[in-house]
N, C-alpha and C. Protein backbone atom coordinates (compact mmCIF):
# COMPACT_ATOMS: atom_id res chain seq x y z
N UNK A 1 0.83 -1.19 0.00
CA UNK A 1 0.00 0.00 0.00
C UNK A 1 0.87 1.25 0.00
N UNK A 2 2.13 1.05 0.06
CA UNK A 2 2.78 2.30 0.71
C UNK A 2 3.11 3.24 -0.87
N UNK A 3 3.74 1.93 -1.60
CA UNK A 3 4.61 2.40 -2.88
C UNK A 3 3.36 3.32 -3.78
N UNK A 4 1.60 2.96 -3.56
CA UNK A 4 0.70 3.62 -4.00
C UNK A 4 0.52 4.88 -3.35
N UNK A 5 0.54 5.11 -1.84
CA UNK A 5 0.29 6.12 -1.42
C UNK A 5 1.73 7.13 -1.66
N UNK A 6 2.64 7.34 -2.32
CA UNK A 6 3.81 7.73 -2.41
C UNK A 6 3.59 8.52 -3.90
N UNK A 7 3.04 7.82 -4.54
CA UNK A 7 2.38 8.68 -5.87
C UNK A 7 1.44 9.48 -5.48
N UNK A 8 0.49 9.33 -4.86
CA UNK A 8 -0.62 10.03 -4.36
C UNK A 8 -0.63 11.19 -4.27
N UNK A 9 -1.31 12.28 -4.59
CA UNK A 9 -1.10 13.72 -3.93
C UNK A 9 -2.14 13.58 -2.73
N UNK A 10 -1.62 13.59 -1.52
CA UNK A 10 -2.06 13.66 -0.64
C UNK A 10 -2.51 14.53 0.45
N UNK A 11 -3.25 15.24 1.31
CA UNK A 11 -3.54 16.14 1.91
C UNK A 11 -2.84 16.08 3.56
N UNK A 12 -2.93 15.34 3.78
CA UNK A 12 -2.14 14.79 4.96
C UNK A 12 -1.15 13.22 4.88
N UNK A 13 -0.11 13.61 4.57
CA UNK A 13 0.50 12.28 4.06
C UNK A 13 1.06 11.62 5.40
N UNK A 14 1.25 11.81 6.27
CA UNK A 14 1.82 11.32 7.29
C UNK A 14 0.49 10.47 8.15
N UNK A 15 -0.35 11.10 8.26
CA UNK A 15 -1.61 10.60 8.98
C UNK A 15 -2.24 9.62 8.12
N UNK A 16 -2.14 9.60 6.95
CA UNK A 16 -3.03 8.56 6.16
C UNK A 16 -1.88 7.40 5.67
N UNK A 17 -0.53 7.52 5.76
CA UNK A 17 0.48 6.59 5.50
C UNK A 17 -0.30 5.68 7.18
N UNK A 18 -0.04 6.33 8.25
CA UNK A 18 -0.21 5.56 9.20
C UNK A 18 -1.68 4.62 9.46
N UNK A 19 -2.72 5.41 8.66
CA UNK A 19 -3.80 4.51 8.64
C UNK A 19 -3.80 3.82 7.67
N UNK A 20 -3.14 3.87 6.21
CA UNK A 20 -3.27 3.12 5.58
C UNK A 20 -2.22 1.76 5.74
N UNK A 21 -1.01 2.02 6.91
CA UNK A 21 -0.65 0.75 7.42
C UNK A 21 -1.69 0.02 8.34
N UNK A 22 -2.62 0.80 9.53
CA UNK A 22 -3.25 -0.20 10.37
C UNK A 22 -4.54 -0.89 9.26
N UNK A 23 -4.87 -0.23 8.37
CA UNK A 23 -6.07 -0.82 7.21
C UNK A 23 -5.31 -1.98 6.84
N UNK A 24 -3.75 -2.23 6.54
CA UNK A 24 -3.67 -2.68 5.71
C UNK A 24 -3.22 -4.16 6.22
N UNK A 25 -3.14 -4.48 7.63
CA UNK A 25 -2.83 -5.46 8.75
C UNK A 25 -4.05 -6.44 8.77
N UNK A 26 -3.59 -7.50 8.42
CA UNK A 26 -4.53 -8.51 8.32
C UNK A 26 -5.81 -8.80 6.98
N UNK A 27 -4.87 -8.03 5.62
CA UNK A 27 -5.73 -7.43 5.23
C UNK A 27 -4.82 -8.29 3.80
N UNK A 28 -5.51 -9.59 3.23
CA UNK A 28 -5.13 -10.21 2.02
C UNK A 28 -4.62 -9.33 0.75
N UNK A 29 -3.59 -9.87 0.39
CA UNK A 29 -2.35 -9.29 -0.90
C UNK A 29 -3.76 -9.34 -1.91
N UNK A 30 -4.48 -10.31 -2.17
CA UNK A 30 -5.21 -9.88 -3.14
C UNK A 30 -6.00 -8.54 -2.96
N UNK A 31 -6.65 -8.54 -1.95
CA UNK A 31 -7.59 -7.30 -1.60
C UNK A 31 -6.67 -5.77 -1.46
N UNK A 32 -5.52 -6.25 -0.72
CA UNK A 32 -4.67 -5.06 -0.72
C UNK A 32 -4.50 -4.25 -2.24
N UNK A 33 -4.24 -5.03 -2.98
CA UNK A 33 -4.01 -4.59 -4.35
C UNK A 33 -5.19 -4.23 -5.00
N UNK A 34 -6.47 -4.90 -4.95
CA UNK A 34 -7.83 -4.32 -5.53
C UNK A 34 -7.83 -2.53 -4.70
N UNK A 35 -7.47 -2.47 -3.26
CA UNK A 35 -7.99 -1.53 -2.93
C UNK A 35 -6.85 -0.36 -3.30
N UNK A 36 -5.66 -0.80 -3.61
CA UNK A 36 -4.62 0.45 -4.00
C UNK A 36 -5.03 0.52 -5.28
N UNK A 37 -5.60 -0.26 -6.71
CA UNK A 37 -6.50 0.24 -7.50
C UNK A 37 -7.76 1.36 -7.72
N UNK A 38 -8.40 1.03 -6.28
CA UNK A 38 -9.65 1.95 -6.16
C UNK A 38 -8.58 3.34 -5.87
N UNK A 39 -7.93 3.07 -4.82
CA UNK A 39 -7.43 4.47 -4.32
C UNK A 39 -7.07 5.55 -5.00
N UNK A 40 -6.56 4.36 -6.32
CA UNK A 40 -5.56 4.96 -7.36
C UNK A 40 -6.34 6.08 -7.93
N UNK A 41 -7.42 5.48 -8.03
CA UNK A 41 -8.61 5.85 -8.89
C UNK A 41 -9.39 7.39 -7.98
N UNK A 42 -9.27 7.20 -6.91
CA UNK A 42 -10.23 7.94 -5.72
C UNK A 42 -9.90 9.14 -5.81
N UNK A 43 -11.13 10.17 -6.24
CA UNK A 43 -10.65 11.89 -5.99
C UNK A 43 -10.39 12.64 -4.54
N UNK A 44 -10.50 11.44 -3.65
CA UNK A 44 -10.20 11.50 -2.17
C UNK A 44 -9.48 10.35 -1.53
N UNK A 45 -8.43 10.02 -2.03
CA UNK A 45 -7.83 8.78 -0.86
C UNK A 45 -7.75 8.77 0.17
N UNK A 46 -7.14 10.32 1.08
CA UNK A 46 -7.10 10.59 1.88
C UNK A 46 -8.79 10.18 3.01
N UNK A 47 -9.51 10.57 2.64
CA UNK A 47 -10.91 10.27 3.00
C UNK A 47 -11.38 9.05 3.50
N UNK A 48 -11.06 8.34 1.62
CA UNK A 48 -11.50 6.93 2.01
C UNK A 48 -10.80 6.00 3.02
N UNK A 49 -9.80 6.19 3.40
CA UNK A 49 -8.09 5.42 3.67
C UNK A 49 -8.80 5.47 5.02
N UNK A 50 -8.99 7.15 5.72
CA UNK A 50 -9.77 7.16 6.75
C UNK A 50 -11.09 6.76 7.25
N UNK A 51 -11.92 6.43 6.63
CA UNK A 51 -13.04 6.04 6.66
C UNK A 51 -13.34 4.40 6.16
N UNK A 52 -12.44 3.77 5.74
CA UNK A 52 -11.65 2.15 5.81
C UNK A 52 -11.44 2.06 7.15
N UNK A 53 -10.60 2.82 7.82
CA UNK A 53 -9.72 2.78 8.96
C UNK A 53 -11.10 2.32 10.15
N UNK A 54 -11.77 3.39 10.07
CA UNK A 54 -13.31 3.90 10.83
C UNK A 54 -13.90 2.50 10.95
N UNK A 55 -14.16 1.94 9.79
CA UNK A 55 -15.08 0.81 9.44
C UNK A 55 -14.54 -0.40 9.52
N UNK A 56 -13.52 -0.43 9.91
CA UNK A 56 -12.19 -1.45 10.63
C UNK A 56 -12.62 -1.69 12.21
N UNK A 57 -12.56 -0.73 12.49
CA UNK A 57 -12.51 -0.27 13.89
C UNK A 57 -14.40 -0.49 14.27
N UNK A 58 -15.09 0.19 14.08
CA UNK A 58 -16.20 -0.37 14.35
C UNK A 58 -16.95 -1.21 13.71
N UNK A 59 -16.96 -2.03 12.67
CA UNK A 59 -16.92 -3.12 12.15
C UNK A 59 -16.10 -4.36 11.57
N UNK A 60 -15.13 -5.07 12.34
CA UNK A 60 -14.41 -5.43 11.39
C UNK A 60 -14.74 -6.38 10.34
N UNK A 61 -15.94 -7.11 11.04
CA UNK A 61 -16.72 -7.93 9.73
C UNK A 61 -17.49 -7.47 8.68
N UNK A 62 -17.92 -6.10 8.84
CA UNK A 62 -18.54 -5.41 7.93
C UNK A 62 -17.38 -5.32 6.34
N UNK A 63 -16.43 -4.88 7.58
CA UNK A 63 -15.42 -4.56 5.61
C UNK A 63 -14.63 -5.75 5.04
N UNK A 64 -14.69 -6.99 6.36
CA UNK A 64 -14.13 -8.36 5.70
C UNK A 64 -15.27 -8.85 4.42
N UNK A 65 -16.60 -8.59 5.20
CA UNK A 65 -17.73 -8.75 4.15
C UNK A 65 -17.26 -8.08 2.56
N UNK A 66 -17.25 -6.42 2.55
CA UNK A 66 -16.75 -5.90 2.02
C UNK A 66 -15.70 -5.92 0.63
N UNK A 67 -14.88 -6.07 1.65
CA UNK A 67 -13.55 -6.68 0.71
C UNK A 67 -13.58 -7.98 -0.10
N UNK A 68 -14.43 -8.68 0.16
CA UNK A 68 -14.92 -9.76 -0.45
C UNK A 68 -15.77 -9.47 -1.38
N UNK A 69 -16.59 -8.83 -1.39
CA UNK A 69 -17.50 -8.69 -2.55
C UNK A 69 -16.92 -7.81 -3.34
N UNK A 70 -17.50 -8.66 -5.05
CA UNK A 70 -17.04 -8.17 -6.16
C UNK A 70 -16.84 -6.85 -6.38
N UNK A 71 -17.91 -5.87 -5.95
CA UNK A 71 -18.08 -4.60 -6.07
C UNK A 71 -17.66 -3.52 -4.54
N UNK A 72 -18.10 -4.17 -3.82
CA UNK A 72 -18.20 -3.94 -2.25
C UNK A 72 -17.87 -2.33 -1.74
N UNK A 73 -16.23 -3.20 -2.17
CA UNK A 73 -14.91 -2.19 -2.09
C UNK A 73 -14.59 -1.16 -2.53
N UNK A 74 -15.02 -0.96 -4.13
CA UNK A 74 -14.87 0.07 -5.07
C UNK A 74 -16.13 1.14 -4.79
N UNK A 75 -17.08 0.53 -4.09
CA UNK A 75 -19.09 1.30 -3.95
C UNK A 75 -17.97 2.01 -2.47
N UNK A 76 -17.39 1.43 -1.55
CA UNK A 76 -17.44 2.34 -0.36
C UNK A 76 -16.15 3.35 -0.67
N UNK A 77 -15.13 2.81 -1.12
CA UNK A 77 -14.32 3.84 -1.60
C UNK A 77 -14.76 5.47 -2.53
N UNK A 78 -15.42 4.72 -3.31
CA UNK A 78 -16.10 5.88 -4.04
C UNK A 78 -16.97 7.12 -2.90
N UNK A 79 -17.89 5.97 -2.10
CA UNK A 79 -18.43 6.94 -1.40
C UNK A 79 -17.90 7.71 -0.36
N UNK A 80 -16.75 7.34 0.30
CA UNK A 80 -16.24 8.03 1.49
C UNK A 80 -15.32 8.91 0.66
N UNK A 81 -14.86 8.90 -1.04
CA UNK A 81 -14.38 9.80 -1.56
C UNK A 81 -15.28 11.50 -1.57
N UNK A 82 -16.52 10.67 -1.80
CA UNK A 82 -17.04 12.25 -2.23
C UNK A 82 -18.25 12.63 -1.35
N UNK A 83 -18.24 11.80 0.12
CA UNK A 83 -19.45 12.07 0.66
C UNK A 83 -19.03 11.82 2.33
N UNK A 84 -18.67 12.92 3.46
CA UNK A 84 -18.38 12.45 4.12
C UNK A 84 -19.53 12.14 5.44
N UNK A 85 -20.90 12.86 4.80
CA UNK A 85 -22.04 12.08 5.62
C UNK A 85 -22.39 10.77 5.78
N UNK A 86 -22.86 10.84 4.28
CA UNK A 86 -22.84 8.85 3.75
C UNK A 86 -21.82 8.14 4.69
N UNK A 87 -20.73 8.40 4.69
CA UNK A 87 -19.61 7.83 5.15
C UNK A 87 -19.76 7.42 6.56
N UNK A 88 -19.73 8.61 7.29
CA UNK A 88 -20.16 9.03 8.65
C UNK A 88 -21.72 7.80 8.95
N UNK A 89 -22.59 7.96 8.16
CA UNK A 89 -23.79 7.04 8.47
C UNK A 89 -23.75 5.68 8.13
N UNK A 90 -22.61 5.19 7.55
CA UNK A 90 -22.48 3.76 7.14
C UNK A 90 -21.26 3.45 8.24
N UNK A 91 -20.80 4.38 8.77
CA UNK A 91 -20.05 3.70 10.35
C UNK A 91 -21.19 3.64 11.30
N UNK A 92 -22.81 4.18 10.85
CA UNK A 92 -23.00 3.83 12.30
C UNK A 92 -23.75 2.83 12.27
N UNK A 93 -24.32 2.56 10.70
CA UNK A 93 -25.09 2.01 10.27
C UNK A 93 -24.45 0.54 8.92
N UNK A 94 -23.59 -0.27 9.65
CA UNK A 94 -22.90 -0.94 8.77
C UNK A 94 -23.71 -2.13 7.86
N UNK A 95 -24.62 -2.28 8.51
CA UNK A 95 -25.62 -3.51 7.63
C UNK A 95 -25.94 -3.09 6.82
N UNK A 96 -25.85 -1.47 6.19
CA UNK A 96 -26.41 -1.25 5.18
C UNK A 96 -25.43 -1.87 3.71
N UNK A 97 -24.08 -2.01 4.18
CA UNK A 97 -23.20 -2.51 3.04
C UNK A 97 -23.42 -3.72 2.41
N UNK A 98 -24.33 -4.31 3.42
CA UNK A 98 -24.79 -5.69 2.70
C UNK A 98 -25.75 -5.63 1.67
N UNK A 99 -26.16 -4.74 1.20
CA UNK A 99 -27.10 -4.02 0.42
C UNK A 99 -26.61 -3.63 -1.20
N UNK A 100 -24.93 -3.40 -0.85
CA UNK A 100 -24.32 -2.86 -1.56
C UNK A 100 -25.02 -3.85 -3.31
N UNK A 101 -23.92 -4.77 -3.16
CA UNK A 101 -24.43 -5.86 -3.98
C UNK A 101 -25.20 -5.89 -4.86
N UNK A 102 -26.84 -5.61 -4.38
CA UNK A 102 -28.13 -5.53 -4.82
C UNK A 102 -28.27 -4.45 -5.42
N UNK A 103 -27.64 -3.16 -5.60
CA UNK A 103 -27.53 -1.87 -6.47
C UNK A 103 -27.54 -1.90 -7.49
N UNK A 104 -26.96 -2.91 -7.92
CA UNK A 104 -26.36 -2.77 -9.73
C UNK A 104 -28.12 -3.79 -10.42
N UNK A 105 -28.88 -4.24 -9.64
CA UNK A 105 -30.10 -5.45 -10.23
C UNK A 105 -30.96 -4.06 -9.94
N UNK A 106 -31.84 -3.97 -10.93
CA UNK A 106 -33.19 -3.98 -11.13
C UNK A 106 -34.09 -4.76 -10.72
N UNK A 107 -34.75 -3.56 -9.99
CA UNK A 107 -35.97 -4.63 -9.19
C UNK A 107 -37.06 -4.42 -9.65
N UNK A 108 -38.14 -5.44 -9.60
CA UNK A 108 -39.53 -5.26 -10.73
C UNK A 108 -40.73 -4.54 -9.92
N UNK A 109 -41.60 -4.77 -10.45
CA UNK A 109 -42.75 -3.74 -9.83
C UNK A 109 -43.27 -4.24 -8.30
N UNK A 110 -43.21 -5.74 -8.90
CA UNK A 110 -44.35 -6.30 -7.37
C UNK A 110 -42.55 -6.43 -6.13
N UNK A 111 -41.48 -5.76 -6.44
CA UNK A 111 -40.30 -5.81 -5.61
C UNK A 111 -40.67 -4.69 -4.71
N UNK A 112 -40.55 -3.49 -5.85
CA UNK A 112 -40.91 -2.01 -5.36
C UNK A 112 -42.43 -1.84 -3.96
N UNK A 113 -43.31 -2.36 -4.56
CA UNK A 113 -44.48 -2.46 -3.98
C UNK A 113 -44.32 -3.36 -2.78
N UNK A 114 -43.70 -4.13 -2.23
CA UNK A 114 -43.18 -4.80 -1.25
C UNK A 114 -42.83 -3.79 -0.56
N UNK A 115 -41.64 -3.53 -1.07
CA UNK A 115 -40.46 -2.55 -0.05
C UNK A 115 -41.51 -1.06 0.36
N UNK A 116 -42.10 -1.05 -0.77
CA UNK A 116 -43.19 0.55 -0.76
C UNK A 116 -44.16 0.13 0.52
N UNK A 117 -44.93 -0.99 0.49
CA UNK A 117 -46.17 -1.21 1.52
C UNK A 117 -44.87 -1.97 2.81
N UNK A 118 -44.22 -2.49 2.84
CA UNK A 118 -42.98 -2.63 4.17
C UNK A 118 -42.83 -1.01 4.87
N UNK A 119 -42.67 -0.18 3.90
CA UNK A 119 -41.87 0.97 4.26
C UNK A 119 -43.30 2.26 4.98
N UNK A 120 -44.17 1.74 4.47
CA UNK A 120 -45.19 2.57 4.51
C UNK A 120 -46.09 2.03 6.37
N UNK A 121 -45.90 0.93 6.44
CA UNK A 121 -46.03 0.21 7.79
C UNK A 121 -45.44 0.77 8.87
N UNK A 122 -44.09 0.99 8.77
CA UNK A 122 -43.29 1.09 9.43
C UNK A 122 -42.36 1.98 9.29
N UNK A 123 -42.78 3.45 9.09
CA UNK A 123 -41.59 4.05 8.51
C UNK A 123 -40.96 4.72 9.96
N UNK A 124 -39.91 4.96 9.41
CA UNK A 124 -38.65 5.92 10.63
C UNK A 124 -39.59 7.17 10.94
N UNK A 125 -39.33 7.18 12.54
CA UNK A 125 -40.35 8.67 12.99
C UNK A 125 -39.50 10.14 12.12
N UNK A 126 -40.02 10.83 12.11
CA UNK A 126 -39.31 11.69 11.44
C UNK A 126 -39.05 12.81 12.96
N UNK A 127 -37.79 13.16 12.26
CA UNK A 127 -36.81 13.75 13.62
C UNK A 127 -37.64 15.24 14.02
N UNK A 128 -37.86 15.23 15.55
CA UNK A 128 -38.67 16.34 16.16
C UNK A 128 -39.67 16.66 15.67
N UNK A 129 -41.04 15.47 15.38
CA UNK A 129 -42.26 15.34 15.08
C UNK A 129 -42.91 15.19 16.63
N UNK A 130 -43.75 15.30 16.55
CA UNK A 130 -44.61 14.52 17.85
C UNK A 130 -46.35 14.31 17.51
């Protein structure tokens, strides 16, 4: 990971060298290399590197999940590149990555209408209603 972050233009290079060593501990040569691809790619490495780090730390099965799936890796990189709410709400909220996956399928009408009459049952209170 290092020889990638060394090309990098980086915003804080010292702080994200050091997280992108604890990310990178226990963390398979194959996957290591998919994710210095994404990084390569990332209009925020700095971000994502940190927000890997985050999702390490309070999930570590969330991003083993993650790193495993085909897409997983490249969907959260992208997002902690250009979104640091999203980011922020998928550390608090990690089951949502299992979701990831299912993004790229089209879902049919009687799918929608499920999730629509599920969602309509039971929806989230909305914040400082009463």
């Amino acid at each position: 990971m290092a020889s990638l972050l060394e090309t990098q233009p980086l915003r804080k290079p010292a702080q994200v060298r050091g997280e992108a060593a604890l990310l990178s501990l226990g963390l398979p040569s194959r996957e290591q290399d998919q994710l210095k691809a994404y990084l390569g790619a990332a209009p925020d490495p700095d971000a994502a590197i940190h927000y890997l780090l985050g999702l390490k730390q309070h999930s570590k099965e969330a991003l083993e999940r993650l790193a495993h799936s085909p897409s997983g890796l490249q969907h959260f990189v992208t997002v902690a590149s250009y979104s640091r709410f999203l980011s922020e709400e998928i550390l608090q909220n990690p089951q949502w990555l299992d979701e990831v996956p299912a993004m790229n399928r089209l879902l049919t009408a009687s799918e929608y209408k499920k999730r629509l009459g599920k969602f309509l049952k039971d929806p989230a209170p909305a914040a400082g209603v009463q």
